[in-house]
C-alpha atoms as a PDB file:
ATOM      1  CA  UNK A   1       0.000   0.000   0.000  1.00  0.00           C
ATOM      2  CA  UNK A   2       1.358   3.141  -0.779  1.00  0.00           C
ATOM      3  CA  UNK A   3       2.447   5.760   2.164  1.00  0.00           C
ATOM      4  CA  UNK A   4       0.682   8.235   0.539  1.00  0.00           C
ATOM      5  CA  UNK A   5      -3.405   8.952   0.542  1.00  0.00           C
ATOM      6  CA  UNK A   6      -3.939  12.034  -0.116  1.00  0.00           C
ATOM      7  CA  UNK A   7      -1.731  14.816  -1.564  1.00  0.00           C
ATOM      8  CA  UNK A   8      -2.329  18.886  -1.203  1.00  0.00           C
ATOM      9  CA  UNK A   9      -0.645  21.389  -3.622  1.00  0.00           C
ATOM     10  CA  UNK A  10      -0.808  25.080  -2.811  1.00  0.00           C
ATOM     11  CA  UNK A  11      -0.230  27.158  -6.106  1.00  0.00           C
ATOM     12  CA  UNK A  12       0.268  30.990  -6.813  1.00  0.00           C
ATOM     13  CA  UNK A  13      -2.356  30.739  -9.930  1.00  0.00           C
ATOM     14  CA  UNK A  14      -0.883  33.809 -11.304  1.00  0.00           C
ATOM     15  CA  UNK A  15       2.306  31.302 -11.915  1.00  0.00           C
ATOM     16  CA  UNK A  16       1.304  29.119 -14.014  1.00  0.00           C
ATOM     17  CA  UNK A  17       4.836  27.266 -15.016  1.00  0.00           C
ATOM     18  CA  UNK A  18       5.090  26.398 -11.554  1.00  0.00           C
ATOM     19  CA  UNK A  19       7.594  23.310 -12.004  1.00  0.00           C
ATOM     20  CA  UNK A  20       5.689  22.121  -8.652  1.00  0.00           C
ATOM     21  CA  UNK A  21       2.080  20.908 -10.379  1.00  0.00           C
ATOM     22  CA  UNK A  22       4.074  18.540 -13.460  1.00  0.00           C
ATOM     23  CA  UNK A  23       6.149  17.330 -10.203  1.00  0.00           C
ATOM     24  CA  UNK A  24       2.883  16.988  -7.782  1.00  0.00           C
ATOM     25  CA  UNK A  25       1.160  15.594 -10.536  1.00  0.00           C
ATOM     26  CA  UNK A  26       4.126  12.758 -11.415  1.00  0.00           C
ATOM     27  CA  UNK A  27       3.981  11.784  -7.754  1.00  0.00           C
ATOM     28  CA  UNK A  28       0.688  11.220  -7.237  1.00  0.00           C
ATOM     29  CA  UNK A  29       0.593   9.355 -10.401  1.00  0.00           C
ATOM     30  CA  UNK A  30       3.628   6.634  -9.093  1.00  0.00           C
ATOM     31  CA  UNK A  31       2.340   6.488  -5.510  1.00  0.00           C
ATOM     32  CA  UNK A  32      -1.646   6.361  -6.845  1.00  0.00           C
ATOM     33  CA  UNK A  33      -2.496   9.318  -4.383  1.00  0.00           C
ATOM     34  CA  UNK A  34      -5.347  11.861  -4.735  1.00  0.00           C
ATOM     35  CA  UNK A  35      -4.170  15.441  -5.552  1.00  0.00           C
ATOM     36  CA  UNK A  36      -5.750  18.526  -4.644  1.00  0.00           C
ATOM     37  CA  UNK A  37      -4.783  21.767  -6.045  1.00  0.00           C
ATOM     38  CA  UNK A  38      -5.585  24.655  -4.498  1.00  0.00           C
ATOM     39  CA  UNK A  39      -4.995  27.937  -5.785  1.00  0.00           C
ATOM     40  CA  UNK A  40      -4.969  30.965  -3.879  1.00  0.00           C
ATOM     41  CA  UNK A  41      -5.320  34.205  -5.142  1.00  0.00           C
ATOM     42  CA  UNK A  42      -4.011  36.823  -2.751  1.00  0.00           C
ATOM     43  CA  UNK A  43      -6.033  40.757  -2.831  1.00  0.00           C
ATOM     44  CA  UNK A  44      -4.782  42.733  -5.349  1.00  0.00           C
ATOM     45  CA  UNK A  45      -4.187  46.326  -3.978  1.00  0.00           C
ATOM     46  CA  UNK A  46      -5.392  48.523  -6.513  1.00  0.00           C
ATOM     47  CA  UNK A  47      -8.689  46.896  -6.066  1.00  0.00           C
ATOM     48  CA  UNK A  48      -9.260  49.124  -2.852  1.00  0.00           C
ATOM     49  CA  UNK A  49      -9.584  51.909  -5.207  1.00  0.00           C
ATOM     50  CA  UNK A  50     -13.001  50.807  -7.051  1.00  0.00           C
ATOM     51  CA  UNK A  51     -16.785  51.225  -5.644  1.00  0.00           C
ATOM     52  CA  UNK A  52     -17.840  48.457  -3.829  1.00  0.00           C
ATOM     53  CA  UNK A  53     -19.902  46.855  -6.648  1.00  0.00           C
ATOM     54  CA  UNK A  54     -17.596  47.387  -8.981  1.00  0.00           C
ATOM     55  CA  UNK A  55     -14.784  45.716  -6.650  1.00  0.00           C
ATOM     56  CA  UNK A  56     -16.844  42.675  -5.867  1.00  0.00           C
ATOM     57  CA  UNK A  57     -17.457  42.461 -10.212  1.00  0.00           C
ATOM     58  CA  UNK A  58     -14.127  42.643 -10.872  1.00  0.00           C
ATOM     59  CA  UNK A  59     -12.474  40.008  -8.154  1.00  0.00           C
ATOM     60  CA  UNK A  60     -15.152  37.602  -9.353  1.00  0.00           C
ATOM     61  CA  UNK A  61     -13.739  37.984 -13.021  1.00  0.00           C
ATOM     62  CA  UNK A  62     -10.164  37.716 -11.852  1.00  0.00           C
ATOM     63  CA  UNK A  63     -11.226  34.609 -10.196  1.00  0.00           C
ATOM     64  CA  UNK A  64     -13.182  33.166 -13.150  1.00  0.00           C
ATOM     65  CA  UNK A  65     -10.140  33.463 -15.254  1.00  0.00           C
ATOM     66  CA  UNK A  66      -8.284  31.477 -13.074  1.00  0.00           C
ATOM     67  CA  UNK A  67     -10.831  29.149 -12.655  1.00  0.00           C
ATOM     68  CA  UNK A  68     -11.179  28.345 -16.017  1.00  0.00           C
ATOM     69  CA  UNK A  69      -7.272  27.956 -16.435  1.00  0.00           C
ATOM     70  CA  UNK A  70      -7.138  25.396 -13.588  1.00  0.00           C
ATOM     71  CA  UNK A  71      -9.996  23.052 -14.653  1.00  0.00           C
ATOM     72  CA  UNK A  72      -7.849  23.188 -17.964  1.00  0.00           C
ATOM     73  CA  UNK A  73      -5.637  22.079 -16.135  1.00  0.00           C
ATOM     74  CA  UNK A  74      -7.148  19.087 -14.130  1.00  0.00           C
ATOM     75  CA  UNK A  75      -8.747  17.903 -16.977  1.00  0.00           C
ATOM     76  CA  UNK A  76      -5.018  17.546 -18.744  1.00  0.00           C
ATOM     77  CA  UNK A  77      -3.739  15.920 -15.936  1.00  0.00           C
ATOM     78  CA  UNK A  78      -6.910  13.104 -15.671  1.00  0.00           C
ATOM     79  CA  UNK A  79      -5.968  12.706 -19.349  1.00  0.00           C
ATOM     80  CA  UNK A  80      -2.526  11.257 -17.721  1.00  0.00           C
ATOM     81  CA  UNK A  81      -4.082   8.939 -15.244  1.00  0.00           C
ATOM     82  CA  UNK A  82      -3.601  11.160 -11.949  1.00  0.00           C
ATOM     83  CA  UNK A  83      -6.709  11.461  -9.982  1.00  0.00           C
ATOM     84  CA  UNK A  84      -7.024  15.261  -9.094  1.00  0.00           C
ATOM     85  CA  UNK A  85      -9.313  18.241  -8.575  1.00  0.00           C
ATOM     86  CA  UNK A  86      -9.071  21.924  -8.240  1.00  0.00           C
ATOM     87  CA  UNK A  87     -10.250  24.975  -6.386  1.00  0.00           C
ATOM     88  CA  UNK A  88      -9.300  29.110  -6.816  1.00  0.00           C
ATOM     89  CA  UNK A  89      -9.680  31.000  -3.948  1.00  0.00           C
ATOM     90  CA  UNK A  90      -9.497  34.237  -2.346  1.00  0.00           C
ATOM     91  CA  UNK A  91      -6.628  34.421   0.692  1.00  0.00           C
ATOM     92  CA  UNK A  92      -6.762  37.594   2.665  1.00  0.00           C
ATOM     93  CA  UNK A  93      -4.213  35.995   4.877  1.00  0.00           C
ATOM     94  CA  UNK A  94      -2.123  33.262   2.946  1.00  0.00           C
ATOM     95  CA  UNK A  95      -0.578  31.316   5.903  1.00  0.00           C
ATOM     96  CA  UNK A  96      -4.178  31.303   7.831  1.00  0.00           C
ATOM     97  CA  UNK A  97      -5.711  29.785   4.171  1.00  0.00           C
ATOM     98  CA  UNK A  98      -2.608  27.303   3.868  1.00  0.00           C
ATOM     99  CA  UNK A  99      -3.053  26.028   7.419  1.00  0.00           C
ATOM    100  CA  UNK A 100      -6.904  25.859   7.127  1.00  0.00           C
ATOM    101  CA  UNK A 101      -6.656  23.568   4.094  1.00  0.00           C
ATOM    102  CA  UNK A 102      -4.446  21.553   6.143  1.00  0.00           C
ATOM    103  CA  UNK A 103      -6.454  21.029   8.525  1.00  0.00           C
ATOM    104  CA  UNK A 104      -9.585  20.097   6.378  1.00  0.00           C
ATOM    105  CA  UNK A 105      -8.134  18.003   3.932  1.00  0.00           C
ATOM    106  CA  UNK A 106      -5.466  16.076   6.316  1.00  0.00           C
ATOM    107  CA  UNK A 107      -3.152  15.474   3.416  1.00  0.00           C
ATOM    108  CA  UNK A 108      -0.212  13.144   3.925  1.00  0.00           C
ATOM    109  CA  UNK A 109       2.019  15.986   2.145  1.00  0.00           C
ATOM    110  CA  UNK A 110       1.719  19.435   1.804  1.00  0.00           C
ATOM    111  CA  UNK A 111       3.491  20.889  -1.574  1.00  0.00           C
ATOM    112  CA  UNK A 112       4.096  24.025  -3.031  1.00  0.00           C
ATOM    113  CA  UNK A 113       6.642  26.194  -4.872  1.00  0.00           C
ATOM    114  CA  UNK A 114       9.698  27.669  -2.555  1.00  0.00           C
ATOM    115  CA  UNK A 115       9.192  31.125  -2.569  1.00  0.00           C
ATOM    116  CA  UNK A 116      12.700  32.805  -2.709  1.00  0.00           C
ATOM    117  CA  UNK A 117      12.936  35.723  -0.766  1.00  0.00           C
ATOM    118  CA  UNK A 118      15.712  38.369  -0.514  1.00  0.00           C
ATOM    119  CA  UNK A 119      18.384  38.393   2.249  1.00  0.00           C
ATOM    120  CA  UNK A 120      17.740  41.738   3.381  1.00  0.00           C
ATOM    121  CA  UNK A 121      13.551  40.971   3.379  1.00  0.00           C
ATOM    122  CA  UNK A 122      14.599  37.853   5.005  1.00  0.00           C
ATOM    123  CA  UNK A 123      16.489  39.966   8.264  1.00  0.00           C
ATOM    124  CA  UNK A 124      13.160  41.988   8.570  1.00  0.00           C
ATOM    125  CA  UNK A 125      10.150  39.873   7.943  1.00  0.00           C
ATOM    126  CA  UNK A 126      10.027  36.669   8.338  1.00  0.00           C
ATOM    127  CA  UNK A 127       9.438  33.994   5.175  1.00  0.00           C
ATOM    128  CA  UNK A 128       5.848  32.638   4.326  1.00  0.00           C
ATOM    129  CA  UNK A 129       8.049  28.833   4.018  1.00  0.00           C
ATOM    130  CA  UNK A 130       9.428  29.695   7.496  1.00  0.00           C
ATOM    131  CA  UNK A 131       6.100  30.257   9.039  1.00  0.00           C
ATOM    132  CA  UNK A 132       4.856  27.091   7.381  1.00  0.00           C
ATOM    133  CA  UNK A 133       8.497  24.964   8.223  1.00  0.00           C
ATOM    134  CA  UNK A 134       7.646  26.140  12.134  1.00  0.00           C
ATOM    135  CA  UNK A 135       3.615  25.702  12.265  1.00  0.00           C
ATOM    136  CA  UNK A 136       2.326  23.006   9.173  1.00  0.00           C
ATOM    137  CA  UNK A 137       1.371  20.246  11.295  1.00  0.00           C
ATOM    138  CA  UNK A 138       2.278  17.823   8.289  1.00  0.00           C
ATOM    139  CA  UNK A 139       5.001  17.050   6.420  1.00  0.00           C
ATOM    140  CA  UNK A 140       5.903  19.888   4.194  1.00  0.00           C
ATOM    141  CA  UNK A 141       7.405  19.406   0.272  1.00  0.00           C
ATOM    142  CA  UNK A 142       8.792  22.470  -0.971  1.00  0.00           C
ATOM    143  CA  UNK A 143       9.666  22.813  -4.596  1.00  0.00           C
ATOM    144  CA  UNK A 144      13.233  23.686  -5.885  1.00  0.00           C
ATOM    145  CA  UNK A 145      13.734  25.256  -9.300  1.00  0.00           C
ATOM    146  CA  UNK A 146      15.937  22.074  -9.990  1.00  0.00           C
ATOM    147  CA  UNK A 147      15.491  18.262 -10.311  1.00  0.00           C
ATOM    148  CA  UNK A 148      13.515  15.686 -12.142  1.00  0.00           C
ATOM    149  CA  UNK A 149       9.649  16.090 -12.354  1.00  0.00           C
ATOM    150  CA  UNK A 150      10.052  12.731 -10.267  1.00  0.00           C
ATOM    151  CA  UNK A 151      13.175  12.506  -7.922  1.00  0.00           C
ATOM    152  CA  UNK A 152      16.037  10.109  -9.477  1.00  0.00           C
ATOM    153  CA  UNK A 153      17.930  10.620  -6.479  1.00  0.00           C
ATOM    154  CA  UNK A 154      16.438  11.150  -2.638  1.00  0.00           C
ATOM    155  CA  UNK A 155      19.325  12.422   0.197  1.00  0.00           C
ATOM    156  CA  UNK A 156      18.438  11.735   3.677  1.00  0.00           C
ATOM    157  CA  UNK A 157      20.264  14.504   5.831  1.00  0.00           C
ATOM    158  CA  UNK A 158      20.811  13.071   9.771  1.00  0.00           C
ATOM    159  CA  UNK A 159      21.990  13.987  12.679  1.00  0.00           C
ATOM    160  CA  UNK A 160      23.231  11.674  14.935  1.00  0.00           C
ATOM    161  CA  UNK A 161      24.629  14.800  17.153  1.00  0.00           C
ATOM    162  CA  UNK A 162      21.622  15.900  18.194  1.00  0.00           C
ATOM    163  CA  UNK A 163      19.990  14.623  21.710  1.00  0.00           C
ATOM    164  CA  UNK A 164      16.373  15.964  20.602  1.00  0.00           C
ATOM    165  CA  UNK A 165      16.956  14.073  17.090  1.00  0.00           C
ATOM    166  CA  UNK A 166      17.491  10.998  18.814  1.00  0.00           C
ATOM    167  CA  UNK A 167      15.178  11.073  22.011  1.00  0.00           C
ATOM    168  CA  UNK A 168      12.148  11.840  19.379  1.00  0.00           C
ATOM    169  CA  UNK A 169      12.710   9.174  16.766  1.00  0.00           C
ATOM    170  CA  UNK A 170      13.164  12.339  13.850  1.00  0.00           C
ATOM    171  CA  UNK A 171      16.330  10.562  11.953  1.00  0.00           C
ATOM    172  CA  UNK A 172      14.323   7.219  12.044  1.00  0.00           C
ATOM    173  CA  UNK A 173      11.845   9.490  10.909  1.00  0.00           C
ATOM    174  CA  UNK A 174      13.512  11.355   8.081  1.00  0.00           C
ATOM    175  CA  UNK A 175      15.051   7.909   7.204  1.00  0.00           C
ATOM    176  CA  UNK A 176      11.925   6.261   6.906  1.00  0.00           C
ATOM    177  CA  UNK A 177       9.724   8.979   4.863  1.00  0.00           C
ATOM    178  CA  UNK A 178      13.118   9.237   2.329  1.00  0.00           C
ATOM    179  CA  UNK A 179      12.775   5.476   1.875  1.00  0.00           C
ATOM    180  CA  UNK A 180       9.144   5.552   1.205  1.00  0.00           C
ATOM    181  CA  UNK A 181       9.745   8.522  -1.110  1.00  0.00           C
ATOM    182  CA  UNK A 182      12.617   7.081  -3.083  1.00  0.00           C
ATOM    183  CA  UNK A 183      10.914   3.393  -3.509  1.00  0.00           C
ATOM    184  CA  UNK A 184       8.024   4.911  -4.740  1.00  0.00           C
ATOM    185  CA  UNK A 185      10.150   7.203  -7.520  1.00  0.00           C
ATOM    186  CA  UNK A 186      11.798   4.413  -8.111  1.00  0.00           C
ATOM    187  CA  UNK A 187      15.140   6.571  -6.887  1.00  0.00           C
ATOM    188  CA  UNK A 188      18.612   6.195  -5.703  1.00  0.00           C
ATOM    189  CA  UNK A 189      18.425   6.802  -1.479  1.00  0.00           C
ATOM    190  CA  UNK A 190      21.467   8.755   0.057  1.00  0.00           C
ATOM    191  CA  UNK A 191      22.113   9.053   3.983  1.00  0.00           C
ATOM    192  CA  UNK A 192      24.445  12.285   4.819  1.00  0.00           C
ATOM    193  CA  UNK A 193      25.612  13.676   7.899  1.00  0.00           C
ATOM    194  CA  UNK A 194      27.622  17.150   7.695  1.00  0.00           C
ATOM    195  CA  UNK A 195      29.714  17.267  11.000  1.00  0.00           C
ATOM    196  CA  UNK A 196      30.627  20.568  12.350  1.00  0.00           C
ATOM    197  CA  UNK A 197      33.093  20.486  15.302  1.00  0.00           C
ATOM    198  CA  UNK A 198      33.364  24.355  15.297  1.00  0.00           C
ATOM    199  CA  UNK A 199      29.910  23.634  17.073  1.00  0.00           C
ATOM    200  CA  UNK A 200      31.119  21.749  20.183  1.00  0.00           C
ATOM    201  CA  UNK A 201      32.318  23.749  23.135  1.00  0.00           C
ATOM    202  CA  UNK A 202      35.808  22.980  23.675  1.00  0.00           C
ATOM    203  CA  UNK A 203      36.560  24.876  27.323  1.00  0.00           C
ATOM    204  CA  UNK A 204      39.721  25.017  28.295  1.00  0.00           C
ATOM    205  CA  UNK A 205      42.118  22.438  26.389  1.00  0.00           C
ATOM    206  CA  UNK A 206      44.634  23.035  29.496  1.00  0.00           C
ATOM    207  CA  UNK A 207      45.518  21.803  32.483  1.00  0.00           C
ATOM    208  CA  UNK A 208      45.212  18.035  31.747  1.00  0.00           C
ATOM    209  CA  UNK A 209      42.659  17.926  29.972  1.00  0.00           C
ATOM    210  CA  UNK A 210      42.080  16.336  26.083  1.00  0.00           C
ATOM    211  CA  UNK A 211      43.577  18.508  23.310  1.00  0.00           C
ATOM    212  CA  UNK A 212      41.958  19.707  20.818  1.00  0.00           C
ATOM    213  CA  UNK A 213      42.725  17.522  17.967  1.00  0.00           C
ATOM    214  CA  UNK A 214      42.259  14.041  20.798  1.00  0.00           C
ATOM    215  CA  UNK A 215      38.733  15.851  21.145  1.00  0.00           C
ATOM    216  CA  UNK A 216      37.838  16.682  18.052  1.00  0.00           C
ATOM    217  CA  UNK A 217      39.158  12.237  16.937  1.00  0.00           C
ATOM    218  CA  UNK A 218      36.498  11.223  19.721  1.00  0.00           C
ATOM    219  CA  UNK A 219      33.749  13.325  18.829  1.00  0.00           C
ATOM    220  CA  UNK A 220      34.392  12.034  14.849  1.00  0.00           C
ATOM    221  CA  UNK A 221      34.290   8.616  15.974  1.00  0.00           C
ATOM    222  CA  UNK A 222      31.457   9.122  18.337  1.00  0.00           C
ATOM    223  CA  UNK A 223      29.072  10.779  15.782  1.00  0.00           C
ATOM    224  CA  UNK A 224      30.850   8.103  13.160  1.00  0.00           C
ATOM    225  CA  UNK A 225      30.089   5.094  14.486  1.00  0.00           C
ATOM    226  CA  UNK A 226      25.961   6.270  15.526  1.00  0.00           C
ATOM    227  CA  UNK A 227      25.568   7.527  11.736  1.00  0.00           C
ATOM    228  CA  UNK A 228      26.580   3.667  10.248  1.00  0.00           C
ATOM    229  CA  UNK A 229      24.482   2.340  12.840  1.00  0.00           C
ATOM    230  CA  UNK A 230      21.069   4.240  11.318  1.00  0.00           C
ATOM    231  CA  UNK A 231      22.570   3.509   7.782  1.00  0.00           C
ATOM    232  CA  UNK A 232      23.286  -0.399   8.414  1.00  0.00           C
ATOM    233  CA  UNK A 233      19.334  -0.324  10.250  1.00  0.00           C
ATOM    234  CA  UNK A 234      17.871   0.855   7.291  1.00  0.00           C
ATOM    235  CA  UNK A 235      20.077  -0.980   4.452  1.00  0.00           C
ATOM    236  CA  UNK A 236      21.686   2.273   3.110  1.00  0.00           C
ATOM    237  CA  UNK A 237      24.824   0.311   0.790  1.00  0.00           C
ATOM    238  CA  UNK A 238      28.230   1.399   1.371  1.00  0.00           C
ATOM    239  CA  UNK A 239      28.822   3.820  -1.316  1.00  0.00           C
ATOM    240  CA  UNK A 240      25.369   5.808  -0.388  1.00  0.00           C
ATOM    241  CA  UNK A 241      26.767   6.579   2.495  1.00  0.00           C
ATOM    242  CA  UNK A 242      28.435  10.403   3.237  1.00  0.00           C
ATOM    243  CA  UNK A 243      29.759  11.296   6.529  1.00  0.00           C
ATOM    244  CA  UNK A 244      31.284  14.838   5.460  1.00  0.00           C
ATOM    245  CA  UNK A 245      33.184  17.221   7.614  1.00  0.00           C
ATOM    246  CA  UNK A 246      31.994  21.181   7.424  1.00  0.00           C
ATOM    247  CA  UNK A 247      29.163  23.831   7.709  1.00  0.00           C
ATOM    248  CA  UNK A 248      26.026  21.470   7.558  1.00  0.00           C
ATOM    249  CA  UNK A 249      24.503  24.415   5.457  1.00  0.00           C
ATOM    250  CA  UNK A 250      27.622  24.317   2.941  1.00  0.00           C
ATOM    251  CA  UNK A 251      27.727  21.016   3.045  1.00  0.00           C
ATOM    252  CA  UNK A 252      24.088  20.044   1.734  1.00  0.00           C
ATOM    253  CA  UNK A 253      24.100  22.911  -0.563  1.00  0.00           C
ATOM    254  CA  UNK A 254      27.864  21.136  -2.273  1.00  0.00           C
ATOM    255  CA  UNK A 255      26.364  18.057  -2.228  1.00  0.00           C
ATOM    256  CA  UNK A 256      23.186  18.481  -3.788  1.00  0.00           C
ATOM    257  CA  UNK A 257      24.143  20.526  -6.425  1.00  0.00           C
ATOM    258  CA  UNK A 258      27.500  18.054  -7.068  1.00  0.00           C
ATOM    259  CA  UNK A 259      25.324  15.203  -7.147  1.00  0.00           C
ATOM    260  CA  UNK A 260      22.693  16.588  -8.534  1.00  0.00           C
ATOM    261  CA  UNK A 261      19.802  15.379  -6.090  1.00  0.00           C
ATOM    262  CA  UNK A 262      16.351  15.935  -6.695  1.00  0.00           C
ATOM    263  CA  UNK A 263      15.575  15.991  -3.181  1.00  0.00           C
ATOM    264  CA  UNK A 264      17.228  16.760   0.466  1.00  0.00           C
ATOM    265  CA  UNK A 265      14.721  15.392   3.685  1.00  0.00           C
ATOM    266  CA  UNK A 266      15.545  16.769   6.430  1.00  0.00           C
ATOM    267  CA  UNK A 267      13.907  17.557  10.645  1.00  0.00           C
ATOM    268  CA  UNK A 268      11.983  20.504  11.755  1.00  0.00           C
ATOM    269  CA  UNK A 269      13.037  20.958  15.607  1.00  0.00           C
ATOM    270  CA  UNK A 270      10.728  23.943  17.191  1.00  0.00           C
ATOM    271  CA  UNK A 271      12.655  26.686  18.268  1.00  0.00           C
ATOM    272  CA  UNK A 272      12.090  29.632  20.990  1.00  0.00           C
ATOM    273  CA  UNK A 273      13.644  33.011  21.655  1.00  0.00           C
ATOM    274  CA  UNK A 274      17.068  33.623  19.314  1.00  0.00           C
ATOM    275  CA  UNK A 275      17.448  30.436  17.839  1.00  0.00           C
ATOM    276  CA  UNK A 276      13.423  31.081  16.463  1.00  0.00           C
ATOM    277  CA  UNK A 277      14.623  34.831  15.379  1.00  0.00           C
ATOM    278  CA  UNK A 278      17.555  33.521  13.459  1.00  0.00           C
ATOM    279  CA  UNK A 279      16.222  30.520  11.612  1.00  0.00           C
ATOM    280  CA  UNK A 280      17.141  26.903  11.579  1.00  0.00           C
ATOM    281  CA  UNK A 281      19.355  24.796   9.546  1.00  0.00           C
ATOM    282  CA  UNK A 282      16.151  23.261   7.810  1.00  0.00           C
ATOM    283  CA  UNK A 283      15.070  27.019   7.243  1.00  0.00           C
ATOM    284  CA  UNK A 284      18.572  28.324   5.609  1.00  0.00           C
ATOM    285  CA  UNK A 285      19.087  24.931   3.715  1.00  0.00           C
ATOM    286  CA  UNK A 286      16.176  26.111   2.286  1.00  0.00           C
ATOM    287  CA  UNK A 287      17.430  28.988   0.574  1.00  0.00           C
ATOM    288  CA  UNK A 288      20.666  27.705  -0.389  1.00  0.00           C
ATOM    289  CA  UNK A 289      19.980  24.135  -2.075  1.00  0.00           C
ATOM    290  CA  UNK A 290      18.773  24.348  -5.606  1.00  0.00           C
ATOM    291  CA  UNK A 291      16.833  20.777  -5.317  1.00  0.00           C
ATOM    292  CA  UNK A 292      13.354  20.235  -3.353  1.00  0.00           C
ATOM    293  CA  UNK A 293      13.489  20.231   0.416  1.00  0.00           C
ATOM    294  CA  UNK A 294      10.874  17.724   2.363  1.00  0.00           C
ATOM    295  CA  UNK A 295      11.011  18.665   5.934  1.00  0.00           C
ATOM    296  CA  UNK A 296       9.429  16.529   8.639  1.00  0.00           C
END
C-alpha cells in the first residue's frame, strides 16, 4: 500500500509554469495518491480603489479566469491517469488559508513552490516557508527550481549529534519517509551527515585535559560510528553513504548541487527566543539548495 493517501498542492495561480504541479502531478501518479490543487489568489491592492460593486465584479472575473485555467488544467492531468481536482480561492491571509486547508483536507504531504525571498527581506520579515516549516502540522514538500519532475535521487540529511533528534525518533523518521519517497520514484536513497566540530564547546584544552585535535578524533568517531548504525538499520549500501566534515549548510548545498539530487529530507526541531529569530538549519538549507526540500 502506498504511504501516501492524499496529496495537497498550494499554487500561486498567477504562476502558471510552476515546475511544482508537473512534479505533484508525477507523484501522485507513481504512488496512486489523490491530488488537490488549491490555488490561492491573494487581494490585489489597486482593487481598494473601485466602488464596492464594482470591486466585488471585478475580483469575481479575476477569479473566473483562473478558474477556467485550472480546470484546464485538471482535466489535462486526468488525461494522464492522476486522480485530481481543483479549487481558486481568495486568501486575505495566505498562511491562515494554507493552514486551514491543512487542517480540512489532512493530506499526507503538503506541496508548493519555494518562494525565494531576498536576504535583506529575510532579516526583517520573516518567510511565508518559514512560518509554514515552524507551524504546518504535516510534512511539508517544498519545490526547488531544480530536479527531475520525479526525484532520481532522494538524500536523507541526519543527525546523529543531536539529543532531541534521537530522544524523538526524527532521523528514524527522516530515514523512513526518504525510503518511502525514493521506492516509490523508483530513486537512488542517500544518507548524509555534515559534522561541524566548530559547534562543540571545547573549554579550556589546558591543564590536563584532552587537546583539541584528541577531542575533536572522539567526537568524529562518536558521531561516526551512531551515523553507520542508522545507515546499516535501514540498508543504506556502502557507497550511499556520506559522513562529510563542514558547515552542515555548505555542506548540503555542495552536495546536492554536485550530485545533482532531486531531493534533500531533512527535521523541523521547534525553536524559541534567538534560535526562532535567526532561523534553523532546515530554514537556511532552504534557501541555499537548488533541489526540493521535504522537511518533517
Amino acid at each position: 500500500m502506498s504511504q501516501y493517501q492524499r496529496l495537497l498542492l498550494v499554487i500561486d495561480p498567477a504562476m502558471r509554469q510552476s515546475p511544482a504541479i508537473p512534479r505533484a502531478a508525477a507523484l501522485a501518479k507513481a504512488s496512486g495518491a489523490s491530488l488537490h490543487i488549491a490555488a490561492l489568489l491573494k487581494p490585489a491592492s489597486i482593487l481598494s480603489l473601485f466602488e464596492h460593486n464594482v470591486r466585488n465584479e471585478a475580483r469575481e472575473r479575476y477569479r473566473l479566469g483562473h478558474q477556467e485555467w485550472l480546470q484546464e488544467e485538471v482535466h489535462r492531468l486526468r488525461g494522464h491517469g492522476v486522480k485530481v481536482n481543483g479549487e481558486v480561492a481568495w486568501a486575505d491571509d495566505l498562511l491562515e488559508e494554507i493552514l486551514q486547508h491543512v487542517a480540512e483536507i489532512q493530506p499526507d504531504l503538503l506541496i508548493k513552490d519555494v518562494q525565494h525571498e531576498p536576504a535583506l527581506k529575510r532579516a526583517f520579515l520573516t518567510p511565508m516557508d518559514w512560518h509554514l516549516l515552524r507551524q504546518c502540522p504535516v510534512p511539508l514538500y517544498l519545490m526547488g527550481r531544480h530536479g527531475h519532475t520525479l526525484p532520481q535521487m532522494v538524500v536523507a540529511a541526519v543527525d546523529p549529534s543531536r539529543p532531541e533528534y534521537q530522544h524523538n525518533g526524527l532521523n528514524d523518521r527522516i530515514i523512513h519517509e526518504a525510503n518511502s519517497l525514493a521506492l516509490q520514484c523508483d530513486a537512488e536513497l542517500h544518507l548524509l551527515h555534515a559534522y561541524d566540530v566548530s559547534s562543540v564547546y571545547l573549554g579550556d584544552a589546558g591543564g590536563g585535559g584532552l587537546v583539541l585535535a584528541d577531542l575533536t578524533r572522539e567526537l568524529r568517531v562518536t558521531l561516526e560510528k551512531a551515523f553507520l548504525e542508522l545507515a546499516e538499520r535501514y540498508g543504506v549500501p556502502e557507497e550511499r553513504r556520506h559522513f562529510i566534515l563542514g558547515q552542515p549548510v555548505t555542506v548540503l548545498a555542495n552536495f546536492v548541487t554536485e550530485n545533482q539530487a532531486d531531493v534533500l529530507v531533512m527535521g523541523r526541531v521547534h525553536r524559541q527566543g534567538l534560535e526562532k529569530l535567526v532561523g534553523s538549519t532546515t530554514e537556511h538549507a532552504l534557501y541555499q539548495v537548488p533541489c526540493s526540500l521535504l522537511a518533517l
